[in-house]
N, C-alpha and C. Protein backbone atom coordinates (compact mmCIF):
# COMPACT_ATOMS: atom_id res chain seq x y z
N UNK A 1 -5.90 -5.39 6.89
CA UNK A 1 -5.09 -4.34 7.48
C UNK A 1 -4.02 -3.93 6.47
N UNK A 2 -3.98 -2.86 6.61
CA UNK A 2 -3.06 -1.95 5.32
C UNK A 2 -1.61 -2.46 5.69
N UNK A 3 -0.78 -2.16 4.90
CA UNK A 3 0.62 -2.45 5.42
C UNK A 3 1.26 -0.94 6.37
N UNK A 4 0.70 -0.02 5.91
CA UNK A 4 1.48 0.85 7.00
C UNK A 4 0.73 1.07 8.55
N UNK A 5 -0.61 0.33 8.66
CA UNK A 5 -0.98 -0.06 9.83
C UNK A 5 -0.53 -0.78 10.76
N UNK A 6 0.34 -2.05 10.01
CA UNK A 6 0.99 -3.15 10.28
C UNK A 6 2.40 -2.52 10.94
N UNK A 7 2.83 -1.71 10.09
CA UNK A 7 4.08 -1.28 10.72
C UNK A 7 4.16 -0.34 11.63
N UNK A 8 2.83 0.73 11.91
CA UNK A 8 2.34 1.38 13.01
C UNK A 8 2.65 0.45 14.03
N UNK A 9 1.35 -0.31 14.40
CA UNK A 9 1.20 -1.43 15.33
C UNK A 9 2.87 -2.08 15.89
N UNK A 10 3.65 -2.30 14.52
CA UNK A 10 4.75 -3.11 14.98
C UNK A 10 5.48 -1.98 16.08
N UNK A 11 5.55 -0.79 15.19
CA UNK A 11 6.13 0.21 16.25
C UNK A 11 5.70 0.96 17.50
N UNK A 12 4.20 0.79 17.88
CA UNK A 12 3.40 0.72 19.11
C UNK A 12 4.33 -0.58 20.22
N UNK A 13 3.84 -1.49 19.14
CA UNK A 13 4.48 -2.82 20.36
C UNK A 13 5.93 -2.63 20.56
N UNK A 14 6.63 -2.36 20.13
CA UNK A 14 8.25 -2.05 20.21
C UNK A 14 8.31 -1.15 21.30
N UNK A 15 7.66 -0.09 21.27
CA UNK A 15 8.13 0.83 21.93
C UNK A 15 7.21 0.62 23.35
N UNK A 16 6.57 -0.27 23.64
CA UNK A 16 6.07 -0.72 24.82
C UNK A 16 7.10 -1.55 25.49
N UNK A 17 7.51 -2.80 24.79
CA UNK A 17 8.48 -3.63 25.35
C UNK A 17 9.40 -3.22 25.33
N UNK A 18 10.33 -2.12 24.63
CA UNK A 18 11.54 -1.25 25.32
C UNK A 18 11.16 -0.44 26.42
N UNK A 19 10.13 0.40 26.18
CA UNK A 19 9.65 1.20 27.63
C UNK A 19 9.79 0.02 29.11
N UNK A 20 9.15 -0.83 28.73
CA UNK A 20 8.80 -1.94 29.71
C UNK A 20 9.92 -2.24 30.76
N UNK A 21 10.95 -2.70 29.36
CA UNK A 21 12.21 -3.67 29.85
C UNK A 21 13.30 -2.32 30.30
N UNK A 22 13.72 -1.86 29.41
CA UNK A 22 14.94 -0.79 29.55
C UNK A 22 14.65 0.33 30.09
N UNK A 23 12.97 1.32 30.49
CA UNK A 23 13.36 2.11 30.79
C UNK A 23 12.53 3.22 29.47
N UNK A 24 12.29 4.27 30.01
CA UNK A 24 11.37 5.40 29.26
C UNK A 24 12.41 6.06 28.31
N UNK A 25 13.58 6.34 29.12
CA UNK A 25 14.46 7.37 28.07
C UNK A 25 15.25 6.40 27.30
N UNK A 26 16.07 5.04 27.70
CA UNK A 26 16.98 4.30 26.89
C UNK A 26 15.86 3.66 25.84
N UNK A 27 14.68 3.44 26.08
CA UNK A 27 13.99 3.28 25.06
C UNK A 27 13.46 4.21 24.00
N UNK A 28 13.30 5.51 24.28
CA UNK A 28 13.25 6.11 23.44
C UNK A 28 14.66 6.76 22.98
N UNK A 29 15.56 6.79 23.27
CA UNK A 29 17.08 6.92 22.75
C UNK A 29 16.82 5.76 21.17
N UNK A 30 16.38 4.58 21.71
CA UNK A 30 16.60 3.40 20.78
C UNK A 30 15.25 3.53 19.75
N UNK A 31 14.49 4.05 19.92
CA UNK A 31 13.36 4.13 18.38
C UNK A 31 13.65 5.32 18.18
N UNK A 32 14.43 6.61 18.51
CA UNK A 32 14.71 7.69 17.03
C UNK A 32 16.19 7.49 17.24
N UNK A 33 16.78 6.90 17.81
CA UNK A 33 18.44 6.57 16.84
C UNK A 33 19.04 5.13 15.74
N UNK A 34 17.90 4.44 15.87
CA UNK A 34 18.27 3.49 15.34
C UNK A 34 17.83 4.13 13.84
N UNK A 35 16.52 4.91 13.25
CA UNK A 35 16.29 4.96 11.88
C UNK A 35 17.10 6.32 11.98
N UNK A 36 18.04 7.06 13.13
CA UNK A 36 18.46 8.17 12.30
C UNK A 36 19.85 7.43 12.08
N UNK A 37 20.12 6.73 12.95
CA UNK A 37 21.72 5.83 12.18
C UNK A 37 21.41 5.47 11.15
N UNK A 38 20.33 4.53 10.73
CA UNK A 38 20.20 4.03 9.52
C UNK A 38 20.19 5.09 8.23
N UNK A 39 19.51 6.17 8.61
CA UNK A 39 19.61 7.24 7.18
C UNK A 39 20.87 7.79 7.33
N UNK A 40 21.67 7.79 8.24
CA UNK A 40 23.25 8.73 8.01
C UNK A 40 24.60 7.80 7.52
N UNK A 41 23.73 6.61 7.34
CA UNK A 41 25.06 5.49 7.03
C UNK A 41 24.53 5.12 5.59
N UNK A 42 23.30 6.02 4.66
CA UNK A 42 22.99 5.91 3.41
C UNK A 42 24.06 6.93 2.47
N UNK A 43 24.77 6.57 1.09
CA UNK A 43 25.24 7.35 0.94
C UNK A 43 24.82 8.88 0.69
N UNK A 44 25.40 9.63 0.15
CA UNK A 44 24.21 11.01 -0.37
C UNK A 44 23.74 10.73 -1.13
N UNK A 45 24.02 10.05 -2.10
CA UNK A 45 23.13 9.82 -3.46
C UNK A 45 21.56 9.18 -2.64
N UNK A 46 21.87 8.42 -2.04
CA UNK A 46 20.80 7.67 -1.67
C UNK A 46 19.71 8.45 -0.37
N UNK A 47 20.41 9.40 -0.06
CA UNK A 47 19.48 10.32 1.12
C UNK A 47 19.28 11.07 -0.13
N UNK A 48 19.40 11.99 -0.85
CA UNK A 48 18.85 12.71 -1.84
C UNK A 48 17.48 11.86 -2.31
N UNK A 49 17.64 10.35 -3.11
CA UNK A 49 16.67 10.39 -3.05
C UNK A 49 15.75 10.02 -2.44
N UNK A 50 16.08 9.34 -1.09
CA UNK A 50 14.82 9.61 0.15
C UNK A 50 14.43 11.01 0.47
N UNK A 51 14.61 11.53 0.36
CA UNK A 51 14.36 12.82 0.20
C UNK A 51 13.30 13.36 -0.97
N UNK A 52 13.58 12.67 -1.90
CA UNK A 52 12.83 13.21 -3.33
C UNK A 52 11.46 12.41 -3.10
N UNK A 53 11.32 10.85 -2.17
CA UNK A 53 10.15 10.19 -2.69
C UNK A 53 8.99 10.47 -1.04
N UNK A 54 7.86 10.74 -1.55
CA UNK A 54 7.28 11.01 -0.80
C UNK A 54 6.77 9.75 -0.23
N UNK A 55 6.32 10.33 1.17
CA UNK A 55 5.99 9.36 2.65
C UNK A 55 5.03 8.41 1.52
N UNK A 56 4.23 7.92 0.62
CA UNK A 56 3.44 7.14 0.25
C UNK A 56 4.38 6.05 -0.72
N UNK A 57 5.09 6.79 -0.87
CA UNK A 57 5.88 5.93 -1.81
C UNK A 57 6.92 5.22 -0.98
N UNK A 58 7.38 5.51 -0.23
CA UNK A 58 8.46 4.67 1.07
C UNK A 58 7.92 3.69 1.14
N UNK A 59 6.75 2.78 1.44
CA UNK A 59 6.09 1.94 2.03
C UNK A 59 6.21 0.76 0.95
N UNK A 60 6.24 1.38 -0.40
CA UNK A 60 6.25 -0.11 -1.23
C UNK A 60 7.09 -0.42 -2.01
């Protein structure tokens, strides 16, 4: 299994057991705010170049 399969899957199961436990909307509040907090607390230098490297290159 590829590694970005792996992290698919991880984020399938995540977002089942938040749906599950917390609820449809507080769970999805919590899988697109947690990686958009994480990119707005990068400095600019560092969102520029997430920005520059493409989706294949993120992964490794």
């Amino acid at each position: 299994m590829s590694t970005r399969a792996k992290v698919a899957a991880a984020g399938v199961v995540a977002a089942v057991v938040l749906f599950w436990t917390i609820g449809f909307w507080p769970g999805l509040l919590v899988l697109i705010g947690v990686p958009t907090a994480a990119y707005f607390m990068l400095d600019p230098s560092q969102r520029r170049r997430m920005k520059g490297l493409s989706r294949k290159q993120i992964g490794r």
